[in-house]
Structures are given as structure tokens and as C-alpha cells.
C-alpha atoms as a PDB file:
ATOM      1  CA  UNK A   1      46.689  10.214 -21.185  1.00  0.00           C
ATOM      2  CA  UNK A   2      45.895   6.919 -22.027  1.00  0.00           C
ATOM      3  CA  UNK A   3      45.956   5.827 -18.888  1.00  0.00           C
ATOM      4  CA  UNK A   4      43.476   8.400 -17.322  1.00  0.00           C
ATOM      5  CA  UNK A   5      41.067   7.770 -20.275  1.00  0.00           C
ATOM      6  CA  UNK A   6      41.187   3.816 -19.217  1.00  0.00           C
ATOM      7  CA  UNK A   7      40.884   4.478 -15.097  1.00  0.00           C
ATOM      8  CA  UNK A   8      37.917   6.928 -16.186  1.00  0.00           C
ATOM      9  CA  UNK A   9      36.241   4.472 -18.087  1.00  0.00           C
ATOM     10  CA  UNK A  10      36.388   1.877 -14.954  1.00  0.00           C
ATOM     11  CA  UNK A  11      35.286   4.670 -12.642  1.00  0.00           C
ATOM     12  CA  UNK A  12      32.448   4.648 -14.728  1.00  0.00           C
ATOM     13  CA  UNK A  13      31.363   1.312 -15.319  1.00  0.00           C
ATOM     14  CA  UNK A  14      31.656   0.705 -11.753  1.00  0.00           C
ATOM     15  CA  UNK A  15      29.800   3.725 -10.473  1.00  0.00           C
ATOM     16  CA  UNK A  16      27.234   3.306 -13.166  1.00  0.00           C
ATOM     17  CA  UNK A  17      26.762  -0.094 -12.012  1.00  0.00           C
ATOM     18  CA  UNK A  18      26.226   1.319  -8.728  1.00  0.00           C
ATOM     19  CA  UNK A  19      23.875   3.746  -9.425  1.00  0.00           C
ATOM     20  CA  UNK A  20      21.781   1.328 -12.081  1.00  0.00           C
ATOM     21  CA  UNK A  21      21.182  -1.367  -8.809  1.00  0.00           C
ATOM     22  CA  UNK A  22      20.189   1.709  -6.771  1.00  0.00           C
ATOM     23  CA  UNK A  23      18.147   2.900  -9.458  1.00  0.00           C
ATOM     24  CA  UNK A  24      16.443  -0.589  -8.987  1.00  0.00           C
ATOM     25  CA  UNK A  25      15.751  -0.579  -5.498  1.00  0.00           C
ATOM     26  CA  UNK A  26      14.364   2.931  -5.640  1.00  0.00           C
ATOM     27  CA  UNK A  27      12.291   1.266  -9.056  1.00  0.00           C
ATOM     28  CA  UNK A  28      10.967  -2.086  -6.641  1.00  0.00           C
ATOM     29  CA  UNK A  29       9.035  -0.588  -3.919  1.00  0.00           C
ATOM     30  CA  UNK A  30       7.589  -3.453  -2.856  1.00  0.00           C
ATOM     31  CA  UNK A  31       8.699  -7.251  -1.552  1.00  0.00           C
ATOM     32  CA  UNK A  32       7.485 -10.339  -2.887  1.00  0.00           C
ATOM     33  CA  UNK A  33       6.098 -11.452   0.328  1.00  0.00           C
ATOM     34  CA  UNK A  34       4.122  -8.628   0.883  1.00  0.00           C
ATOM     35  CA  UNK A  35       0.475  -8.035   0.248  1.00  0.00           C
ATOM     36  CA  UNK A  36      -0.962  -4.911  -1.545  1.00  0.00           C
ATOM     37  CA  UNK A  37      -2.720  -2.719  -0.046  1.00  0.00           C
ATOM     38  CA  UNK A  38      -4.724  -2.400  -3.083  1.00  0.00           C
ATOM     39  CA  UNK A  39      -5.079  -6.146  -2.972  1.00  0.00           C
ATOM     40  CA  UNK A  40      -8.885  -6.113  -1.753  1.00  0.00           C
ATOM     41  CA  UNK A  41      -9.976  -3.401  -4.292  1.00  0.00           C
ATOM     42  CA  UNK A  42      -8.700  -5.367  -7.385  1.00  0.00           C
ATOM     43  CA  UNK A  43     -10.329  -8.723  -5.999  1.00  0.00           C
ATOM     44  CA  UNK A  44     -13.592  -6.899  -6.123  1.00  0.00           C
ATOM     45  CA  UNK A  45     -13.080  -6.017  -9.334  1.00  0.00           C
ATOM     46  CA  UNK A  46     -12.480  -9.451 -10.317  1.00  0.00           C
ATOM     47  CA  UNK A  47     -14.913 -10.295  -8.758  1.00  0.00           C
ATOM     48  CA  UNK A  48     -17.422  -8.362 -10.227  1.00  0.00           C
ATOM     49  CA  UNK A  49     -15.908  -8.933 -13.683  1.00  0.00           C
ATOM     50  CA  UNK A  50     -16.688 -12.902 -12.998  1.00  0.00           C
ATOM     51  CA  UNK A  51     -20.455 -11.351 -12.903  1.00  0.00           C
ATOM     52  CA  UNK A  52     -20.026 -10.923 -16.456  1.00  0.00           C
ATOM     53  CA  UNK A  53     -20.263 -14.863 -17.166  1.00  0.00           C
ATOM     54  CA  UNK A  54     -24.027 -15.266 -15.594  1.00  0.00           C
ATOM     55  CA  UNK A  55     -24.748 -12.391 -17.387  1.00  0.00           C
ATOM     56  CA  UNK A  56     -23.633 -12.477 -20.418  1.00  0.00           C
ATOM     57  CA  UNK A  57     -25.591 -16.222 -20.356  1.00  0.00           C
ATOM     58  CA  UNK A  58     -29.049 -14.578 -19.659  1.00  0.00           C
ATOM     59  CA  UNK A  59     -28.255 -11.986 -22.406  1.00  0.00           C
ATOM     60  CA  UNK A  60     -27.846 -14.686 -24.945  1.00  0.00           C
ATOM     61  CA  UNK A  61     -30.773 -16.544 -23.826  1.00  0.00           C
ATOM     62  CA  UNK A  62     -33.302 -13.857 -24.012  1.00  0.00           C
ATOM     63  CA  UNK A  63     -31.548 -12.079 -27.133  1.00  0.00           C
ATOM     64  CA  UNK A  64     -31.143  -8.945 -25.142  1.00  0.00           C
ATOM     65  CA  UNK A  65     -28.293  -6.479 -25.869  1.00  0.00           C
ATOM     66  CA  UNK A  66     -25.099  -6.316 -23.992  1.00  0.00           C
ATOM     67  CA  UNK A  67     -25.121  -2.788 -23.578  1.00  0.00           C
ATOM     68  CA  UNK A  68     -27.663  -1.150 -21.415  1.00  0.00           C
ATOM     69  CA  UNK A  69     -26.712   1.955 -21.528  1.00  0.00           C
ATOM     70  CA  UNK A  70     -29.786   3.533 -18.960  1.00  0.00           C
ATOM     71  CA  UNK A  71     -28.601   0.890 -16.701  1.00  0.00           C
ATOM     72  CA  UNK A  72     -24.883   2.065 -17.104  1.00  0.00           C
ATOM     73  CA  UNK A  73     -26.194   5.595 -16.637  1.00  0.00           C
ATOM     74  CA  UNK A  74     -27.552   4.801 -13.470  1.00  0.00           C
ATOM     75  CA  UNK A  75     -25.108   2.947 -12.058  1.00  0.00           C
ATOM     76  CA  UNK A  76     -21.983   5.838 -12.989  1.00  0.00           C
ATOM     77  CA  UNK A  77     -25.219   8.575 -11.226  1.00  0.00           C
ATOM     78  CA  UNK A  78     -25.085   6.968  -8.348  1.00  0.00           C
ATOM     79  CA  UNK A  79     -21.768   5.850  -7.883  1.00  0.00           C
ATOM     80  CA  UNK A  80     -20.891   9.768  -8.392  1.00  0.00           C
ATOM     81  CA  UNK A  81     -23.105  10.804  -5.845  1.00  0.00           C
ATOM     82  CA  UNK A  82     -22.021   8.176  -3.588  1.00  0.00           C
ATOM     83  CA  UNK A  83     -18.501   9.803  -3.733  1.00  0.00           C
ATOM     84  CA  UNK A  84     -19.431  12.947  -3.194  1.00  0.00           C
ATOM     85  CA  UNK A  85     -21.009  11.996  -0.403  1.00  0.00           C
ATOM     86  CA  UNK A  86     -18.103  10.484   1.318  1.00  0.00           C
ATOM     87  CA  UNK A  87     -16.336  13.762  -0.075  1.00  0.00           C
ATOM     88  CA  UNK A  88     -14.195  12.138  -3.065  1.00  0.00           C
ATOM     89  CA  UNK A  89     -13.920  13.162  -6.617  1.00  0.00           C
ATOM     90  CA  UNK A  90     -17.371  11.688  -8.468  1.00  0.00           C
ATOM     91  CA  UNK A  91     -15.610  12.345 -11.453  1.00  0.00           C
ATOM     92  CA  UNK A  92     -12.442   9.797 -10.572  1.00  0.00           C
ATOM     93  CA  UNK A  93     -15.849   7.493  -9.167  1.00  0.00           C
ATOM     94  CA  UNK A  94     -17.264   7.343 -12.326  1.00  0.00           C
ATOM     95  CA  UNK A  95     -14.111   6.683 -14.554  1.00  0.00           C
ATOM     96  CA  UNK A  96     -12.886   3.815 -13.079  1.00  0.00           C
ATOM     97  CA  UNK A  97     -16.411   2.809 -12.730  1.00  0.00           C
ATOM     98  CA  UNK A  98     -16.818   3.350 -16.567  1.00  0.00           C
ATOM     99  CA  UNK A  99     -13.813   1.296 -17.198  1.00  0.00           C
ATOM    100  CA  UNK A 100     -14.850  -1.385 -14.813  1.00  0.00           C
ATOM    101  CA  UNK A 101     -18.308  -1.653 -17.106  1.00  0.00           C
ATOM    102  CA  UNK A 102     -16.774  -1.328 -20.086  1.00  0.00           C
ATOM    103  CA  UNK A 103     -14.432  -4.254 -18.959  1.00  0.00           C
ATOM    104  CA  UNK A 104     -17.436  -6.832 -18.251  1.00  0.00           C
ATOM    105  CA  UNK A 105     -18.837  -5.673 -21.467  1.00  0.00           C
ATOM    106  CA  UNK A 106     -15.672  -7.041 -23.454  1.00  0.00           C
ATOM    107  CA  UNK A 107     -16.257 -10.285 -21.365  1.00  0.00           C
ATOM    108  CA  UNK A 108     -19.752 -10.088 -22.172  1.00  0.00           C
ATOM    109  CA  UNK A 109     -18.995  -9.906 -26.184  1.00  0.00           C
ATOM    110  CA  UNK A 110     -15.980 -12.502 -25.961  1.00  0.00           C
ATOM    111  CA  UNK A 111     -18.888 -15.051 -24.343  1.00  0.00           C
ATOM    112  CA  UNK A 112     -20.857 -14.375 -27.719  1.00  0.00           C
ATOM    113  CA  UNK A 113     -18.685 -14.715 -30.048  1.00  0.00           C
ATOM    114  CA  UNK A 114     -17.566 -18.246 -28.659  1.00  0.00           C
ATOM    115  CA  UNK A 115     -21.140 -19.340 -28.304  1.00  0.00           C
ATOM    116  CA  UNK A 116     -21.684 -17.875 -31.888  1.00  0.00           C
ATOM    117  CA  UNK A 117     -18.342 -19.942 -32.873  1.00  0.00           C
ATOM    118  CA  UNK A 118     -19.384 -22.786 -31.149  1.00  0.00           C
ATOM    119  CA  UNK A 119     -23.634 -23.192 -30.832  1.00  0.00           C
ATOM    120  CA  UNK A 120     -23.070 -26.684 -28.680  1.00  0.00           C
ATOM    121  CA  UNK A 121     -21.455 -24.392 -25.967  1.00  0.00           C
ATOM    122  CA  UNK A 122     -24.191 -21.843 -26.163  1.00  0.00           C
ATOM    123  CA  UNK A 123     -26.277 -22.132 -22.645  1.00  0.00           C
ATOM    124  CA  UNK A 124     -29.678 -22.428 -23.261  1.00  0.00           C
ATOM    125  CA  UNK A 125     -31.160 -21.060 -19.893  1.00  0.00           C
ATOM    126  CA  UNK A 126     -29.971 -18.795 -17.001  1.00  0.00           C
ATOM    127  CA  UNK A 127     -30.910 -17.527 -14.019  1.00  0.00           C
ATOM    128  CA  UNK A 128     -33.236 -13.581 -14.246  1.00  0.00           C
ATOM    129  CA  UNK A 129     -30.349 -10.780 -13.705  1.00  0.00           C
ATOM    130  CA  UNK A 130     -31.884 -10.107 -10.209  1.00  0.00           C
ATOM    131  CA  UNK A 131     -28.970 -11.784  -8.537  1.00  0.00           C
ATOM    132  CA  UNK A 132     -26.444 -10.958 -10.883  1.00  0.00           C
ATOM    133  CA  UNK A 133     -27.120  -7.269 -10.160  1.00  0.00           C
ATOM    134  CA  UNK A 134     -27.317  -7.801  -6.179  1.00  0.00           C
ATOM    135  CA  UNK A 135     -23.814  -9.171  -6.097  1.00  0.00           C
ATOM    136  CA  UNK A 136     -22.818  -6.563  -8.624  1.00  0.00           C
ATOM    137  CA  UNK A 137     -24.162  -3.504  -6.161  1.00  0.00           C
ATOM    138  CA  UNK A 138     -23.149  -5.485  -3.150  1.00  0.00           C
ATOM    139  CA  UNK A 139     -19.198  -5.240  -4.909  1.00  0.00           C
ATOM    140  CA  UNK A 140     -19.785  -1.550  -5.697  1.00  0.00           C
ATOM    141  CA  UNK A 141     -19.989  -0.837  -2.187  1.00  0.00           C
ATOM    142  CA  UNK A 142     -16.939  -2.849  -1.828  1.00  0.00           C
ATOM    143  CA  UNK A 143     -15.044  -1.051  -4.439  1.00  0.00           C
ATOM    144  CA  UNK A 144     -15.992   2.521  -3.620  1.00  0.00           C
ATOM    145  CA  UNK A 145     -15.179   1.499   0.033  1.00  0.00           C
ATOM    146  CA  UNK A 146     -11.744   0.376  -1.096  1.00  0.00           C
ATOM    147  CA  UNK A 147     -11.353   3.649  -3.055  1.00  0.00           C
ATOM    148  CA  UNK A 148     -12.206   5.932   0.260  1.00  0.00           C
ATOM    149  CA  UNK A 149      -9.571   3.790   2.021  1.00  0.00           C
ATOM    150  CA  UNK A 150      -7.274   3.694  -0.275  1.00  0.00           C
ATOM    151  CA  UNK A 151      -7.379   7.317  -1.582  1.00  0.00           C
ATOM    152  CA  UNK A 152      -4.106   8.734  -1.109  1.00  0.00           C
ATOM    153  CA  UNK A 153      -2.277   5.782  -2.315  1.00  0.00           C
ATOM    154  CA  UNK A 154      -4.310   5.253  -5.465  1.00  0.00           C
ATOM    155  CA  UNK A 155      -2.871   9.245  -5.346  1.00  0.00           C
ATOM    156  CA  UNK A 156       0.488   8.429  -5.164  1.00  0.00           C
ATOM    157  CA  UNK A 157       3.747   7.585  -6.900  1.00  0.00           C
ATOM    158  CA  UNK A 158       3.702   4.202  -5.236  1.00  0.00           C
ATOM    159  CA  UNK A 159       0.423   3.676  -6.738  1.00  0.00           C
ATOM    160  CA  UNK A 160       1.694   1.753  -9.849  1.00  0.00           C
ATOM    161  CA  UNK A 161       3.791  -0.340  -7.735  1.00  0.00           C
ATOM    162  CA  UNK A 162       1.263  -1.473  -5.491  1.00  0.00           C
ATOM    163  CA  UNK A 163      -1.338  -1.691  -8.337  1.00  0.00           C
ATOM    164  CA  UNK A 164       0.500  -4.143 -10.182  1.00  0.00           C
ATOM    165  CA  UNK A 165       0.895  -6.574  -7.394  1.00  0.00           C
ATOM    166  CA  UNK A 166      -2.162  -6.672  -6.454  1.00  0.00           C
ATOM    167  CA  UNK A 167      -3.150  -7.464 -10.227  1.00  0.00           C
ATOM    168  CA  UNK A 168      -0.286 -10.398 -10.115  1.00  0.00           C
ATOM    169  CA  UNK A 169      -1.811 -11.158  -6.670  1.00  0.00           C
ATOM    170  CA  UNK A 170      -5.551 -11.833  -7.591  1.00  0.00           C
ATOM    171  CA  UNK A 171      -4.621 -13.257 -11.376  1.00  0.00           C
ATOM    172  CA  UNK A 172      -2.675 -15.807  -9.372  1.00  0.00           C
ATOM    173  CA  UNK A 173      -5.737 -16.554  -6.687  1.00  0.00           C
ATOM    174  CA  UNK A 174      -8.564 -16.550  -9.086  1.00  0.00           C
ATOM    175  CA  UNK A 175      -6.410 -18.051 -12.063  1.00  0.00           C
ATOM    176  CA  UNK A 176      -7.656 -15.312 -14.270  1.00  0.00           C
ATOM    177  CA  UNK A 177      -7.022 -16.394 -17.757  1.00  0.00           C
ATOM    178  CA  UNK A 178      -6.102 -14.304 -21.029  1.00  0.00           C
ATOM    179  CA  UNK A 179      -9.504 -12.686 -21.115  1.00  0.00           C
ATOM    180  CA  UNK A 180     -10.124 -11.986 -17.801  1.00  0.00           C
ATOM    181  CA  UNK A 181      -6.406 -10.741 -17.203  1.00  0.00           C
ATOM    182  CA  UNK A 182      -7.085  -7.969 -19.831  1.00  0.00           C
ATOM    183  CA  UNK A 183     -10.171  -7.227 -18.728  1.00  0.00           C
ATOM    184  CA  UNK A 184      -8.737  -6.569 -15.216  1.00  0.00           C
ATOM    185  CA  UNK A 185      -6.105  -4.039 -16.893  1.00  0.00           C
ATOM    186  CA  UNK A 186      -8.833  -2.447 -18.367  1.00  0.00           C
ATOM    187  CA  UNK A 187     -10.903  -2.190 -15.600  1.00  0.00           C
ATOM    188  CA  UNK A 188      -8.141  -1.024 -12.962  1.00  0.00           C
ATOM    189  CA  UNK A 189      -6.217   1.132 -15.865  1.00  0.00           C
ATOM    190  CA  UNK A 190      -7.110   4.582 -14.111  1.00  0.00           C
ATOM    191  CA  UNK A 191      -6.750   3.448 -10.447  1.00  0.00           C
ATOM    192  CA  UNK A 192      -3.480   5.590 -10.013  1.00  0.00           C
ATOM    193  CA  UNK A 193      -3.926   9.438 -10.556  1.00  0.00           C
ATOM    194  CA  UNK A 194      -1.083  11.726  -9.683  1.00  0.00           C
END
């Protein structure tokens, strides 16, 4: 009896070893070498998170508020009719949209409280937010296009996967710091729906 209860307990450890490193390849979807597809969607939103540094500068300058929320309002309107125009969901549009501003806001309040911390490093000019706001439509465009063509991945099981590559991928490119690497989680946190 003894005997059975040992060659049982071998069985086991070597099937459940088995099953634990197939449980791992079934778990890693993805190869180091490859590039996520989701790759160009999470640059832009680095991208347009970087906006947040001109930005934030001007704010300080002119003593304006970081949160504009008629401008926000806006923005989430016509990103929500811009999906439903290419016949996605406005309301999946305007969340990760919401997230993405509410990301660059954080950015935007981290820059104050270092210049507030530190005056010397305070800038004491910057550019109108004309330009700013270009680049930040022109990477809208960008982003909802990535969305459209991405869809049914950012839809998928594989979605978290391929998400968190291309987050490793871009923090890598653009050396994201602390900061910026949260603010990316935040702002890419409701990419995959199932």
C-alpha cells in the first residue's frame, strides 16, 4: 500500500509538472521577438501623454487650471461621434479616451507639484496651446484609427497579452520613466474588453 501511495505521488509530481509548463505556454502567447500588434496604438498614447509636458508649462505660466473640463467635453463628443461613425462603440471611444485625459492630467499635476517643490525649475514662458492641441488631435486620429484596426483584438482573450508588450515595447523606446509608465497604465487600462 505503501508502495502505490509513493508511485502515485511521483505520477503526480511529474504529470503536474507537465501540465504547469503547458499551462505556461498556453499563459505566454506571445515571443520576445515579436512586435505587438497593439504596438502603434500605445506609442500614440505615449505620445500624446508627452503633450502633457508643453502643456502643463503654459498652464503654470499663465496660472490657468489643469482641468478644462468644456475642453474635455468636447474632445470625449467628438471622439464618440467619430466612432460611431466608423460604426464602433462611442461608449468604449470615450472611456479609454477619458482615461487617456485623465492620464495627462496626473502628468500635468506631477509637473506642478515639482515646480511648486522646486521654483528654480519652474519654466517661466511657453509656447500658446495652439500646437500642443494640433499634435494632440493629429494623435486622436491616430488612436481611434488604431482602435478601428485593432478592434477585435482589443476584443479578445489575447488582448492582455499583446497589450502588455506593447506597453514593455514603447516604455523601452521612449524610456518612459516612473511617471510616465503609470500614466501609460492608466491611460491604456480599458484597452481590452471581453
Amino acid at each position: 500500500m505503501a508502495m502505490n501511495s509513493r508511485r502515485i505521488t511521483r505520477i503526480a509530481r511529474c504529470c503536474g509538472g507537465v501540465i504547469g509548463g503547458m499551462a505556461i505556454l498556453v499563459a505566454a502567447p506571445v515571443r520576445a521577438d515579436e512586435t505587438s500588434p497593439l504596438h502603434d496604438l500605445v506609442d500614440a498614447a505615449a505620445q500624446r501623454l508627452q503633450i502633457a509636458e508643453p502643456v502643463a508649462a503654459f498652464k503654470w505660466t499663465t496660472h490657468g487650471a489643469i482641468e478644462d473640463q468644456v475642453r474635455v467635453r468636447q474632445e470625449l463628443a467628438n471622439m464618440a461621434a467619430q466612432a460611431a461613425a466608423r460604426q464602433i462603440d462611442p461608449d468604449y471611444v470615450t472611456r479609454i479616451f477619458g482615461d487617456q485625459i485623465s492620464a495627462t492630467e496626473g502628468i500635468e499635476y506631477a509637473r506642478f507639484a515639482d515646480w511648486k517643490l522646486d521654483p528654480a525649475a519652474a519654466p517661466t514662458g511657453a509656447e500658446d496651446l495652439s500646437a500642443s492641441r494640433s499634435s494632440i488631435d493629429t494623435l486622436n486620429q491616430t488612436m481611434l484609427s488604431q482602435v478601428v484596426t485593432g478592434w477585435d483584438l482589443l476584443h479578445s482573450p489575447a488582448c492582455p497579452g499583446q497589450l502588455d508588450l506593447a506597453s514593455r515595447e514603447v516604455t523601452g523606446a521612449r524610456r518612459l520613466d516612473g511617471l510616465y509608465q503609470r500614466a501609460l497604465a492608466l491611460a491604456t487600462r480599458s484597452y481590452c474588453q471581453q
